[in-house]
C-alpha atoms as a PDB file:
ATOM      1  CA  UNK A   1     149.392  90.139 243.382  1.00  0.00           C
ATOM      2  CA  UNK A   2     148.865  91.538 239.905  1.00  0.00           C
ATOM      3  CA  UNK A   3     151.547  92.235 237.337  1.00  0.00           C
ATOM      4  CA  UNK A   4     150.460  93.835 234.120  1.00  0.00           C
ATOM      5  CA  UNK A   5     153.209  94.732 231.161  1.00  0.00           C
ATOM      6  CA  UNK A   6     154.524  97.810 231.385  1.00  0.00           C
ATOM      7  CA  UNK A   7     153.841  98.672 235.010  1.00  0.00           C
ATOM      8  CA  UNK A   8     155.153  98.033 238.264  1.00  0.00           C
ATOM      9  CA  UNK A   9     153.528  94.660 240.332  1.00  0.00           C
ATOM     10  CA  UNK A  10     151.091  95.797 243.089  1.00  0.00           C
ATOM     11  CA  UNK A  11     148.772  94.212 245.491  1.00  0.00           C
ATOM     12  CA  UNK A  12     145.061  94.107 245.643  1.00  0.00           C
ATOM     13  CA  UNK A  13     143.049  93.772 248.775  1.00  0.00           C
ATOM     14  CA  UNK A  14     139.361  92.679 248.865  1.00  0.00           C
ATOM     15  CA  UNK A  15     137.170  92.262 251.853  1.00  0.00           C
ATOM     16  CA  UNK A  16     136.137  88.783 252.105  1.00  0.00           C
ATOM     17  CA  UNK A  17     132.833  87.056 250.434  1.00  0.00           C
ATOM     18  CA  UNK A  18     130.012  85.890 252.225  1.00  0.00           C
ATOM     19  CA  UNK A  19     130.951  82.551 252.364  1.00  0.00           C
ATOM     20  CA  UNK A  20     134.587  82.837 253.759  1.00  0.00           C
ATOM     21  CA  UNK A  21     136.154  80.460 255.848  1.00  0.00           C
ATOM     22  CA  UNK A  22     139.854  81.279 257.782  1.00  0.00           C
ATOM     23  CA  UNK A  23     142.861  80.264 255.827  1.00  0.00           C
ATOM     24  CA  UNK A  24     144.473  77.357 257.378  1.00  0.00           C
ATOM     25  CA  UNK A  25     148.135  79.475 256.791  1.00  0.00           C
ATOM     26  CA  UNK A  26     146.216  82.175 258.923  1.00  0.00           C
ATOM     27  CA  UNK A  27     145.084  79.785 261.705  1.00  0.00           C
ATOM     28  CA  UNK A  28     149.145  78.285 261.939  1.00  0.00           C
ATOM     29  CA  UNK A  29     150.679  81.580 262.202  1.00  0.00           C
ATOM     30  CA  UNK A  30     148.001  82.675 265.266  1.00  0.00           C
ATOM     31  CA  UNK A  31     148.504  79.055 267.017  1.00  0.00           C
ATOM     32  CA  UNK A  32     150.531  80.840 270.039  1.00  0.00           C
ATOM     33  CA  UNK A  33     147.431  83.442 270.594  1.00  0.00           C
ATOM     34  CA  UNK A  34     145.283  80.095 270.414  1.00  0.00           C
ATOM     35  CA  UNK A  35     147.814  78.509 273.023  1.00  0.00           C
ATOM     36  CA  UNK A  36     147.815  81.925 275.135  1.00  0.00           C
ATOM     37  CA  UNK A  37     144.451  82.186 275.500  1.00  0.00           C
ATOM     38  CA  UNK A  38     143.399  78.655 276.245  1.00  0.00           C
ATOM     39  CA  UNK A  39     146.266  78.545 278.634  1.00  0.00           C
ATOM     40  CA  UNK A  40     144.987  81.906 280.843  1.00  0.00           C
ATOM     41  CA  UNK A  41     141.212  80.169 280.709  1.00  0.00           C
ATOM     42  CA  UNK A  42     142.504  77.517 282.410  1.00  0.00           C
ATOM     43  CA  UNK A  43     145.014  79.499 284.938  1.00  0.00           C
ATOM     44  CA  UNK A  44     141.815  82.363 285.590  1.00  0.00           C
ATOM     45  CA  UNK A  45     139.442  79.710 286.290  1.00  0.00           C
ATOM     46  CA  UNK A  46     141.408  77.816 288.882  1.00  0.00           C
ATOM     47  CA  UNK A  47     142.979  81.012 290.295  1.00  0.00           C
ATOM     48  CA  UNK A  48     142.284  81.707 294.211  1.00  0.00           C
ATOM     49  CA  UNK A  49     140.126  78.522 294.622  1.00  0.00           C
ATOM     50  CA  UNK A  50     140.730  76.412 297.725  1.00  0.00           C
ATOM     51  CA  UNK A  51     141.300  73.290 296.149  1.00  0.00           C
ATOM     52  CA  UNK A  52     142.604  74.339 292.696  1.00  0.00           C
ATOM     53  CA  UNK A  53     142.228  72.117 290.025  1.00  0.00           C
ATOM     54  CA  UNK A  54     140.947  69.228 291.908  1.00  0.00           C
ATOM     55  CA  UNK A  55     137.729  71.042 290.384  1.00  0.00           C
ATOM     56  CA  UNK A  56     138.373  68.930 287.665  1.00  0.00           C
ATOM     57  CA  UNK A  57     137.695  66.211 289.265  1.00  0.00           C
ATOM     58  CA  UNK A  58     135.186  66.573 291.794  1.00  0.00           C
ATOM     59  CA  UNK A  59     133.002  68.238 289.432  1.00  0.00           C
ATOM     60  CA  UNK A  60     132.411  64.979 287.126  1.00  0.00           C
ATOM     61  CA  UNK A  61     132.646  62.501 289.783  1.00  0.00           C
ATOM     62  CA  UNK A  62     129.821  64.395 291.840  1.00  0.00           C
ATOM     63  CA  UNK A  63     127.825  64.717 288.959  1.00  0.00           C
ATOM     64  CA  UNK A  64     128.230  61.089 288.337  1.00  0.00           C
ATOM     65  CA  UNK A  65     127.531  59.823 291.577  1.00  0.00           C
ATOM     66  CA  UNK A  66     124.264  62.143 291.714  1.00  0.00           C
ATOM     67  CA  UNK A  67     123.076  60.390 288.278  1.00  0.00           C
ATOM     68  CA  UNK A  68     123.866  57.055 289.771  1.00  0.00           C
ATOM     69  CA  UNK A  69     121.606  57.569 292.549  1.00  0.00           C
ATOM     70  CA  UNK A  70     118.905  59.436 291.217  1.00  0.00           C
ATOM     71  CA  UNK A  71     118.759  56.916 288.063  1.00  0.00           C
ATOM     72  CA  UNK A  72     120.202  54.252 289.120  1.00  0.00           C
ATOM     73  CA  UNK A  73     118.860  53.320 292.665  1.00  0.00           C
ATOM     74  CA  UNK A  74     115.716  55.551 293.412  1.00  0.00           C
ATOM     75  CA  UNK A  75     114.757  55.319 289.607  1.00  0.00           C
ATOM     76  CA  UNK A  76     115.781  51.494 289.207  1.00  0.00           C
ATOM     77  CA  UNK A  77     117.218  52.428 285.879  1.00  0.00           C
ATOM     78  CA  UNK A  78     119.224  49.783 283.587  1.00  0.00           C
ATOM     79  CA  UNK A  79     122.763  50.323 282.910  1.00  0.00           C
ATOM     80  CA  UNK A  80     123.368  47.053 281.023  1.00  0.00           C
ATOM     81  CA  UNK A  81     126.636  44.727 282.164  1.00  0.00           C
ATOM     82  CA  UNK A  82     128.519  48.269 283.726  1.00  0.00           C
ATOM     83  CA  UNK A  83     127.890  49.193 287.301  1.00  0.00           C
ATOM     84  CA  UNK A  84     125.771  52.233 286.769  1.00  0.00           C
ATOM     85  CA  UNK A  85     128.604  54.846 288.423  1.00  0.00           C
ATOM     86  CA  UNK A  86     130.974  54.293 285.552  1.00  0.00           C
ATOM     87  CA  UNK A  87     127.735  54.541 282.692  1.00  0.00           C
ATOM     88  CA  UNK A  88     126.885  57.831 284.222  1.00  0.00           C
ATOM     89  CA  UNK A  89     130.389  58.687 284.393  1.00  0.00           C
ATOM     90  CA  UNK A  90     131.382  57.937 280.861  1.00  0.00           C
ATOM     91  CA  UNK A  91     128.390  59.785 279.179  1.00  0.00           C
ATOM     92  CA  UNK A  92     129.028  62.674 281.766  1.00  0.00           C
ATOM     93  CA  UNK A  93     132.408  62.723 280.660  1.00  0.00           C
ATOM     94  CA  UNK A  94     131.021  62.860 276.925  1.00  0.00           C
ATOM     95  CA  UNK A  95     128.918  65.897 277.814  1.00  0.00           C
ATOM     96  CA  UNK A  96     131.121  68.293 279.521  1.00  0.00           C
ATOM     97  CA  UNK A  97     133.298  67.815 276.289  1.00  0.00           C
ATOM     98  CA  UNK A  98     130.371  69.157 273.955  1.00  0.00           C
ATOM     99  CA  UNK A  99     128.929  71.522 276.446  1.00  0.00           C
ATOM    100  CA  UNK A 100     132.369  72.975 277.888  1.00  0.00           C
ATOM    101  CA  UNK A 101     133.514  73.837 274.372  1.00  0.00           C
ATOM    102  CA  UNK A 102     129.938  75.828 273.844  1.00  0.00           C
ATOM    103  CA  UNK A 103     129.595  76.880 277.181  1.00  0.00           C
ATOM    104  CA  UNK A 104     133.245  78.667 277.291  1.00  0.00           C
ATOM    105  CA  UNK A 105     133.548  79.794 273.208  1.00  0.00           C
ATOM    106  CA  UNK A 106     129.912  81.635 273.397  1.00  0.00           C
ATOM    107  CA  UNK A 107     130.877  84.210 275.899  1.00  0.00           C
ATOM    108  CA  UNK A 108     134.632  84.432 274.950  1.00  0.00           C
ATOM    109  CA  UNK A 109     134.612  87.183 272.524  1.00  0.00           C
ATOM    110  CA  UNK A 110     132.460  89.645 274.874  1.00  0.00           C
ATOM    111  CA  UNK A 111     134.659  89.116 277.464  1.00  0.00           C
ATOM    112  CA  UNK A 112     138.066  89.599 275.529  1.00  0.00           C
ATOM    113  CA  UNK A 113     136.205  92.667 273.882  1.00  0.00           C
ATOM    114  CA  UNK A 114     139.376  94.946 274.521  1.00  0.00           C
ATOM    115  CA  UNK A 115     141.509  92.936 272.174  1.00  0.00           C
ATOM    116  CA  UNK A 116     138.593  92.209 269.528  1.00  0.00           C
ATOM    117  CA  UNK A 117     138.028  95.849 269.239  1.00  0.00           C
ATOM    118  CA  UNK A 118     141.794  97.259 269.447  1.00  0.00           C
ATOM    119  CA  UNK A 119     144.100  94.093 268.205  1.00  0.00           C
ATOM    120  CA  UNK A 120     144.335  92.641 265.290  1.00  0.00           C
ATOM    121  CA  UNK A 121     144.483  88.891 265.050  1.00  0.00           C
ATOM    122  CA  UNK A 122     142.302  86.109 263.903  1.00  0.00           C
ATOM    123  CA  UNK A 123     139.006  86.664 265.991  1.00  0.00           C
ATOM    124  CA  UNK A 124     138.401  83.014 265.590  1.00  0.00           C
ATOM    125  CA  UNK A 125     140.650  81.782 267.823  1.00  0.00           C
ATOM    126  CA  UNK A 126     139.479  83.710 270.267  1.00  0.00           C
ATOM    127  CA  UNK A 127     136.208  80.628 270.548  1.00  0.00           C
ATOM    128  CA  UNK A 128     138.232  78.086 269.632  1.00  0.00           C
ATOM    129  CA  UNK A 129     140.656  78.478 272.418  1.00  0.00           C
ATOM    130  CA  UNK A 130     138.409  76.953 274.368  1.00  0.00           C
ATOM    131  CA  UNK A 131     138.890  73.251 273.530  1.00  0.00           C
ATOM    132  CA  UNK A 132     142.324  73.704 275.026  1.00  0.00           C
ATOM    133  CA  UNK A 133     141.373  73.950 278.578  1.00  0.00           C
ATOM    134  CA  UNK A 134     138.048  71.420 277.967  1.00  0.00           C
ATOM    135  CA  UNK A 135     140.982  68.786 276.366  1.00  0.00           C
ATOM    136  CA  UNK A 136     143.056  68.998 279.540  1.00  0.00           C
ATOM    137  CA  UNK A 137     139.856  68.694 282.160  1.00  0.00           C
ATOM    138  CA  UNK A 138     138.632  65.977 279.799  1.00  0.00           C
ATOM    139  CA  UNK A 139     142.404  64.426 279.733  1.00  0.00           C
ATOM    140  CA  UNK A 140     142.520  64.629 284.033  1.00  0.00           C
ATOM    141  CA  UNK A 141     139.383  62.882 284.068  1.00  0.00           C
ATOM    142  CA  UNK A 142     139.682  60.231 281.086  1.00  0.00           C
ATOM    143  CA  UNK A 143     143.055  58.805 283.951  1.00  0.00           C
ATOM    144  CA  UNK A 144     140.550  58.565 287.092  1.00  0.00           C
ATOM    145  CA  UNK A 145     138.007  56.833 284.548  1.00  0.00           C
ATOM    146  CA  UNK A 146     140.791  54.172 284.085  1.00  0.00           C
ATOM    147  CA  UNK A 147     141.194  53.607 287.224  1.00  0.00           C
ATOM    148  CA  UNK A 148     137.520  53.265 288.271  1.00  0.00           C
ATOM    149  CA  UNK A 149     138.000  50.357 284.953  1.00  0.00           C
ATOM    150  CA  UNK A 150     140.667  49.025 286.982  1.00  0.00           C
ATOM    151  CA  UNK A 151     138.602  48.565 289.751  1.00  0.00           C
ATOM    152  CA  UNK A 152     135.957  47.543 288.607  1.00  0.00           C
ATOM    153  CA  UNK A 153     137.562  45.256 286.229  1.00  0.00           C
ATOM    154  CA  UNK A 154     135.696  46.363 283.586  1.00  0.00           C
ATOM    155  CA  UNK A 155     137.415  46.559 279.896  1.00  0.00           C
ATOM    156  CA  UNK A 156     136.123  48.243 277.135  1.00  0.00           C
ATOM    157  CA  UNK A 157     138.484  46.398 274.503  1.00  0.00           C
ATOM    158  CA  UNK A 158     139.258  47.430 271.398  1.00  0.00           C
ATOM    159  CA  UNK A 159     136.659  49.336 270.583  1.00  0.00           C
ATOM    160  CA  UNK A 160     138.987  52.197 272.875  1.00  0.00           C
ATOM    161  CA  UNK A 161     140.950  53.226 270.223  1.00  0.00           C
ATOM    162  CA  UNK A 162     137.888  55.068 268.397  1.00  0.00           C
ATOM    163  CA  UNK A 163     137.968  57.274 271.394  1.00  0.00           C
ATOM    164  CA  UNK A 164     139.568  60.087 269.929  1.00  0.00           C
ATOM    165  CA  UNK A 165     137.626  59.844 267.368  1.00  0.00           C
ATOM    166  CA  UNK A 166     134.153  60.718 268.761  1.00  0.00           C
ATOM    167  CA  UNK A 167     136.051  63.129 271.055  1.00  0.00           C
ATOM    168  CA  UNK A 168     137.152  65.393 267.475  1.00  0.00           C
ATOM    169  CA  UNK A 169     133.062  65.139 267.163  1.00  0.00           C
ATOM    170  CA  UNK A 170     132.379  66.150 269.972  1.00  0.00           C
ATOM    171  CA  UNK A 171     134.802  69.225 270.183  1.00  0.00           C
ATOM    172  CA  UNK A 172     133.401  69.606 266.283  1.00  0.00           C
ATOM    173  CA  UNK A 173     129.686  69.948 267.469  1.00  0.00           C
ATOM    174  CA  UNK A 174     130.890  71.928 271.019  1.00  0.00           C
ATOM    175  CA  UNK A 175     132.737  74.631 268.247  1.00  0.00           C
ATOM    176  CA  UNK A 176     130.354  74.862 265.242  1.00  0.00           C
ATOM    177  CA  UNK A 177     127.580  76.100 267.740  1.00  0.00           C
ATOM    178  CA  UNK A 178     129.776  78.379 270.231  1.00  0.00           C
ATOM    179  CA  UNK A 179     131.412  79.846 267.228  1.00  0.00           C
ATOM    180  CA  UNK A 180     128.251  80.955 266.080  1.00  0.00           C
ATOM    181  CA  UNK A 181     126.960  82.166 269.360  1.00  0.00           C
ATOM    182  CA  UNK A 182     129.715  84.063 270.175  1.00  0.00           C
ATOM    183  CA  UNK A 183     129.262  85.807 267.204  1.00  0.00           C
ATOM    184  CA  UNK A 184     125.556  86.522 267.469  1.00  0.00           C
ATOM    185  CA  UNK A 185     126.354  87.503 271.444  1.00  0.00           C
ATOM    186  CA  UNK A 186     128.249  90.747 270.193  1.00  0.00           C
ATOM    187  CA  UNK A 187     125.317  92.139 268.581  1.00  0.00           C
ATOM    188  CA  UNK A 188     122.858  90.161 271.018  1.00  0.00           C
ATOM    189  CA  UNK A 189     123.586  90.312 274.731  1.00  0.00           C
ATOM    190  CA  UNK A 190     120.320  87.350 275.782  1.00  0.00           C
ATOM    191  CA  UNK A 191     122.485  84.630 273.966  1.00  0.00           C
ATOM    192  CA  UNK A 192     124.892  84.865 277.159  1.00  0.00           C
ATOM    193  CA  UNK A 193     120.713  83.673 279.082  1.00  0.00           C
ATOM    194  CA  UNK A 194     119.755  81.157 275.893  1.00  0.00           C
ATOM    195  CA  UNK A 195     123.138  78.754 275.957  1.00  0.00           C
ATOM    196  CA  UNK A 196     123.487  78.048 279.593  1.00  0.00           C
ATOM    197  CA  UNK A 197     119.242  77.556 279.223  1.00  0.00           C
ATOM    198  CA  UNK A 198     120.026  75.300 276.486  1.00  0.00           C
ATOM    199  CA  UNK A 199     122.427  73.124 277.656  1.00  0.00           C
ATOM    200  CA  UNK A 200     120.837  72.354 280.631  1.00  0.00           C
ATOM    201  CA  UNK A 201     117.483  71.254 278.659  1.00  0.00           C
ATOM    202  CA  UNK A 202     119.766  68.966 276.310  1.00  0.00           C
ATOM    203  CA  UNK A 203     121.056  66.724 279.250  1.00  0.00           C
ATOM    204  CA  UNK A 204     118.065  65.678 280.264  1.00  0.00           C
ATOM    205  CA  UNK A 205     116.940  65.179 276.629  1.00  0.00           C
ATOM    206  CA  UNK A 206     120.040  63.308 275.742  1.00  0.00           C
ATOM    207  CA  UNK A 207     120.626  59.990 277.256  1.00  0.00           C
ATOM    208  CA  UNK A 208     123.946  61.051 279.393  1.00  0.00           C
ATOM    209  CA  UNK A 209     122.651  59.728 282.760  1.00  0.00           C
ATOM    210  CA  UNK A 210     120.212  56.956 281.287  1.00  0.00           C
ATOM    211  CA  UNK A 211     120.148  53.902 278.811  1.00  0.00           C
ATOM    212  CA  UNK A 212     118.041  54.469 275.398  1.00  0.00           C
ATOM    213  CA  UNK A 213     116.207  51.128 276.996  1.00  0.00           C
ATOM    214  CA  UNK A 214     114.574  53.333 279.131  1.00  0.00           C
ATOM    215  CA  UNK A 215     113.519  56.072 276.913  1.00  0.00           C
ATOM    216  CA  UNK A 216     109.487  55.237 276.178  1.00  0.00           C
ATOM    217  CA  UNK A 217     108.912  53.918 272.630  1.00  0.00           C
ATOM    218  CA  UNK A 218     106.647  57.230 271.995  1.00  0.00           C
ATOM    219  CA  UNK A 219     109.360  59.813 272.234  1.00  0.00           C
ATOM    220  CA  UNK A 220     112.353  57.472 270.968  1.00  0.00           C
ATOM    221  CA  UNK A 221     112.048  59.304 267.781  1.00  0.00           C
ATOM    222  CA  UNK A 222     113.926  62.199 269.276  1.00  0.00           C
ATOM    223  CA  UNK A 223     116.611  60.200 270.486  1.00  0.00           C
ATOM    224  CA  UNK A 224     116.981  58.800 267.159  1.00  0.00           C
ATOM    225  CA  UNK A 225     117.818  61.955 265.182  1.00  0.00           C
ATOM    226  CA  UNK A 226     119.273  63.948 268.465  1.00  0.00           C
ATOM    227  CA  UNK A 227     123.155  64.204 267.377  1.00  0.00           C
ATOM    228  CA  UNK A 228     124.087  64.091 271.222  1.00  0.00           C
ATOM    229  CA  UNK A 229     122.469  60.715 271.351  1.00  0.00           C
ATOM    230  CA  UNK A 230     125.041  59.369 268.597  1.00  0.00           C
ATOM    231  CA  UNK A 231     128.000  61.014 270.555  1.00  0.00           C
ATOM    232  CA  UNK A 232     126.674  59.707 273.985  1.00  0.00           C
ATOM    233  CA  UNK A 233     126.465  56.022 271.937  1.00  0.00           C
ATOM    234  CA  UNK A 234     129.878  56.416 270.473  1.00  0.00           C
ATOM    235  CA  UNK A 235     131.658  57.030 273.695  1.00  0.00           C
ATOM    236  CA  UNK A 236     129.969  54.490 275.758  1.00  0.00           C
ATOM    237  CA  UNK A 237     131.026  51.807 273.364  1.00  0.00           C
ATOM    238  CA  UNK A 238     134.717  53.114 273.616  1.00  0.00           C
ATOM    239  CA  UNK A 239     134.966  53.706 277.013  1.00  0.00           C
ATOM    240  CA  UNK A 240     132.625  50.797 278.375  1.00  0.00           C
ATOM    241  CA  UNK A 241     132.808  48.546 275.405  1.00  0.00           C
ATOM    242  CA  UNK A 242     128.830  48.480 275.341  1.00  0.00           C
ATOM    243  CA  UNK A 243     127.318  47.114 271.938  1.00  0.00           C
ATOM    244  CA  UNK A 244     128.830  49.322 268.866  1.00  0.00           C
ATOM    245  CA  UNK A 245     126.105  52.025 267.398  1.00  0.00           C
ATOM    246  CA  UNK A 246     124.648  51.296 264.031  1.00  0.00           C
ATOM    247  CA  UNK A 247     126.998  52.400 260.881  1.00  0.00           C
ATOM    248  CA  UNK A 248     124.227  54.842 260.418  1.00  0.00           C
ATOM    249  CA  UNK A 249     124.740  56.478 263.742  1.00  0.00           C
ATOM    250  CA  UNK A 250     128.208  56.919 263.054  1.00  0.00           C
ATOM    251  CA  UNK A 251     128.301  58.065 260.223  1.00  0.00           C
ATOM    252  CA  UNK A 252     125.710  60.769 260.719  1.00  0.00           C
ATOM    253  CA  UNK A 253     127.564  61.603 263.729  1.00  0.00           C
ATOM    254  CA  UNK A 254     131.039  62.013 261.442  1.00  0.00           C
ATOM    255  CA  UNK A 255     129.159  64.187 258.846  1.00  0.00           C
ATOM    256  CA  UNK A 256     126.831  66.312 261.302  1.00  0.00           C
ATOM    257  CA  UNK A 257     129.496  67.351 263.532  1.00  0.00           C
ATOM    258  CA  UNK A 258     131.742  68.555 260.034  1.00  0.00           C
ATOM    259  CA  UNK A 259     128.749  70.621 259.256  1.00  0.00           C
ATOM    260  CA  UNK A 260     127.972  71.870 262.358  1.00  0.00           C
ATOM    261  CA  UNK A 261     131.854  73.143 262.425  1.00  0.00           C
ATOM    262  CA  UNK A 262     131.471  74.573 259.426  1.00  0.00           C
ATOM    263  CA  UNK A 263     128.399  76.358 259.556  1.00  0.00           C
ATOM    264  CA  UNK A 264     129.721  77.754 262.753  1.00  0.00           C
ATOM    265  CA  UNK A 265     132.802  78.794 261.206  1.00  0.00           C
ATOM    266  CA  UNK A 266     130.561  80.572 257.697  1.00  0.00           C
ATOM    267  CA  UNK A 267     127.849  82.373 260.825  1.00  0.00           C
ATOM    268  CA  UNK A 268     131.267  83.637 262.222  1.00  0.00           C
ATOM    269  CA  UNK A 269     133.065  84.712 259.442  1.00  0.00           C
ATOM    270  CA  UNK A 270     129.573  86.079 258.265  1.00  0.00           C
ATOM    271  CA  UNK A 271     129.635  88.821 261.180  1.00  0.00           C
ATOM    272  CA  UNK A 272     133.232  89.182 261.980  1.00  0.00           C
ATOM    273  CA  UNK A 273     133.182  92.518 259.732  1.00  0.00           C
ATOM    274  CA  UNK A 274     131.328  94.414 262.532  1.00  0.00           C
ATOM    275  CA  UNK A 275     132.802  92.824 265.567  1.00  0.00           C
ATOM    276  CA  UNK A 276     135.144  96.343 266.305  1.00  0.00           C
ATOM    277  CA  UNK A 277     132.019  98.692 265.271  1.00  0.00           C
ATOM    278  CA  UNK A 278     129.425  97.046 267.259  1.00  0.00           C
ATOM    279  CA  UNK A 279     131.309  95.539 270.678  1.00  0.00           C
END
């Protein structure tokens, strides 16, 4: 607001710069869309399946029973001190964090492109409601991981209480990059064929289902600047209690996934201006 002597105070409304990022007041007041939306991904995807959300938990303990199989027994993988079902388990639980969050944010805003083009409200939420629903698979499946602990007697000590931790990375790297795909899908329909494409290829070249012993010494340069391979490190070490990543690890892991959220949010920002004209 502007107030010059003599005349009466107005208000003066620029379009944002280049490098705009959402105002945290903005992001507060639209928190109910944000819970609205994550809450109806979760209701629509569980909706008029037989067994409901028991999805959640077949779907990583199938996974993780393939990997122990395939790696474990017909590969003869290593898996350290941990029986190899709960290593594949904890670094599949790892991944469907970081590739839920992309997987579901990419698509969102071509799919809710009714209320992007008609409705005004933060757009960003729109992507971000995503690590809502991938929190509460992620929270279903973190209590049948404790069990399998349990069981197993298996305890990862105190190294469990970073856990949260490498899960705000992981939701970091998961929104940075589907916040900027979503935004280059509304212009760009073949990002909706390049993400699921891409996600698949970084499993296998990220040690979720196998031990960086086994990775061959003339290709374990990739593992050692692959982000994912941090994250997969990190969450091993709190939910196994394997040996603790280098400092270096972590804290390139800390400050990559802070600029990967970032630069997601500045590519967003960047193209929300023609979201309405070009949807």
């Amino acid at each position: 607001m502007r107030h010059e002597p003599g005349s009466q105070p107005h208000i003066v409304i620029v379009p944002p710069g280049r490098l705009n990022v959402p105002r945290a007041r903005e992001l507060w007041a639209a928190r109910e869309i944000l819970y609205r939306f994550g809450v109806r991904d979760v209701v629509l995807r569980y909706r008029q399946t037989v067994v409901g959300v028991t999805w959640v938990v077949l779907q990583p303990l199938v996974t993780a029973a393939i990997f122990a199989v395939v790696f474990g027994r017909v590969a003869g993988l290593p898996s350290g001190d941990v029986p190899y079902f709960l290593f594949a388990f904890a670094g599949t639980m790892a991944w469907t964090v970081f590739a839920g969050v992309l997987t579901r944010a990419a698509p969102s805003l071509v799919a809710n492109q009714a209320l992007v083009a008609k409705v005004f409200f933060p757009r960003v939420v729109v992507p971000l409601s995503a690590n809502l629903s991938v929190l509460i698979d992620f929270a279903v499946s973190l209590v049948l991981f404790a069990v399998l602990l349990a069981v197993n007697d298996v305890n990862p000590g105190w190294a469990a209480l970073s856990l949260p931790l490498w899960i705000l990375c992981a939701l970091a790297l998961g929104s940075g990059l589907g916040l900027a795909a979503s935004a280059v899908m509304v212009k760009y329909r073949d990002v909706s064929y390049v993400v699921p494409w891409l996600v698949q290829a970084l499993m296998y070249a990220t040690p979720v289902a196998y031990a960086l012993e086994a990775v061959p010494p003339d290709i374990a340069w990739w593992f050692d600047v692959n982000p994912l391979t941090w994250l997969m490190e990190c969450f091993r070490w709190a939910l196994l209690g394997t040996a603790a990543p280098p400092t270096w690890q972590v804290v390139a892991l800390l400050g990559t996934s802070t600029a990967a959220l970032l630069g997601g949010l500045l590519v967003f920002q960047q193209r929300e201006r023609e979201f309405a004209d070009v949807i």
